[in-house]
Protein backbone atom coordinates (compact mmCIF):
# COMPACT_ATOMS: atom_id res chain seq x y z
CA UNK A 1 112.57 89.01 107.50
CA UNK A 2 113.33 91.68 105.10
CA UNK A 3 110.89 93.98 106.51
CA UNK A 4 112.22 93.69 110.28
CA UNK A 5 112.79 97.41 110.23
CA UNK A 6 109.18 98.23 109.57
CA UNK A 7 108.39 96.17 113.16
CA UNK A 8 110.70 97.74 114.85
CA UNK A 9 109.37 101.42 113.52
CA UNK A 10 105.62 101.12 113.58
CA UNK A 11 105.97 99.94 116.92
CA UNK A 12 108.03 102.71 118.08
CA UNK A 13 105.80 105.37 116.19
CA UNK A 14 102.65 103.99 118.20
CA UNK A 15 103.55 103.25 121.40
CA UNK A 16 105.44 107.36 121.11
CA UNK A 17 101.88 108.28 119.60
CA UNK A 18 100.51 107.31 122.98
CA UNK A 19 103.65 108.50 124.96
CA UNK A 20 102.76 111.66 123.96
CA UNK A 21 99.02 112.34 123.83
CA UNK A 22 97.56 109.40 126.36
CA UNK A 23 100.30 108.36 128.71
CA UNK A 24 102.47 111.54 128.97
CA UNK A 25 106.13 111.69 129.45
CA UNK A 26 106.78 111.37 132.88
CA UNK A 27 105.06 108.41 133.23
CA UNK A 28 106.01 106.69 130.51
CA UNK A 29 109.52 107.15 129.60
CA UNK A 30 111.98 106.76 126.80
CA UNK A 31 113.78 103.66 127.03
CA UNK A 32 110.27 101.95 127.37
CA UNK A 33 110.02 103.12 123.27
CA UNK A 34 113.28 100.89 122.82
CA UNK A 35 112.10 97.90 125.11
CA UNK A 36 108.88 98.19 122.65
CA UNK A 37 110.60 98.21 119.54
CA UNK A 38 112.73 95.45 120.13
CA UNK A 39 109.78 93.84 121.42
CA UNK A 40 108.27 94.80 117.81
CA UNK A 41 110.01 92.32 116.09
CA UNK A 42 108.14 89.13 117.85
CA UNK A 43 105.96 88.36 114.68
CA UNK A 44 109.36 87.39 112.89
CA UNK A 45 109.96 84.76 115.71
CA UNK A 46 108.36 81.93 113.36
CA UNK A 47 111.69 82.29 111.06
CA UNK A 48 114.15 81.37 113.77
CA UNK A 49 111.63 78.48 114.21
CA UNK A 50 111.77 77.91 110.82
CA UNK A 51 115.75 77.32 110.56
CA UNK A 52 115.26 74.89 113.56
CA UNK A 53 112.59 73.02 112.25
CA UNK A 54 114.45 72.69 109.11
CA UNK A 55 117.33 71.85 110.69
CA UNK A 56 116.50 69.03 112.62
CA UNK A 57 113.62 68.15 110.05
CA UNK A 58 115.99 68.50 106.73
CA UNK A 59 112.48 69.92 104.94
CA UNK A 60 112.19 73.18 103.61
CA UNK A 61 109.45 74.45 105.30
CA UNK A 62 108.42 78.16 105.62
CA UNK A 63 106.27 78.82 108.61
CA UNK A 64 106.63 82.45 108.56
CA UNK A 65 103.47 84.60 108.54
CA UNK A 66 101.81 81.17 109.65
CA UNK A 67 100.69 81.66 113.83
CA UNK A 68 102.49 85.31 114.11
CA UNK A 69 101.19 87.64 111.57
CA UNK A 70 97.54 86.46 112.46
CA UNK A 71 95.19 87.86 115.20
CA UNK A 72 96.04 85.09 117.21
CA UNK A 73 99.54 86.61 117.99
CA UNK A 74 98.31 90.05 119.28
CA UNK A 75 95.39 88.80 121.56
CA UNK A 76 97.65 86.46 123.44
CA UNK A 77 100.42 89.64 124.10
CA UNK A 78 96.81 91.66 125.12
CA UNK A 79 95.69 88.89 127.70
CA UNK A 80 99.16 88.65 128.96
């Protein structure tokens, strides 16, 4: 999870990208940028799942990058 800060931005910079120039600002307002960027940082969920797993397991396993940095991830968000 070194890179958790480039979740939280890229998500912020899109979703004000289409604050800005498809949504506009009255309808879609600023704390909804800070509800989206700590929602940005979902994909790292599989390391907290990790240290369980391991945990209870007593393997060292790495699952990150496994089932939340695929395609997978972002279709299911989409559909819900």
């Amino acid at each position: 999870m070194a890179y958790a800060v480039t979740h939280i931005i890229l998500t912020i910079v899109v979703l004000d990208l289409f604050r800005h120039y498809v949504f506009g600002k009255k309808r879609f307002p600023r704390y909804m940028l800070v509800i989206g960027g700590i929602a940005g940082l979902a994909p790292d969920i599989d390391v907290v799942l990790t240290w369980v797993y391991n945990f209870f397991t007593g393997a060292s396993t790495n699952l990150h990058g496994l089932f939340t940095h695929s395609l997978l991830f972002p279709i299911i968000f989409v559909i819900l």
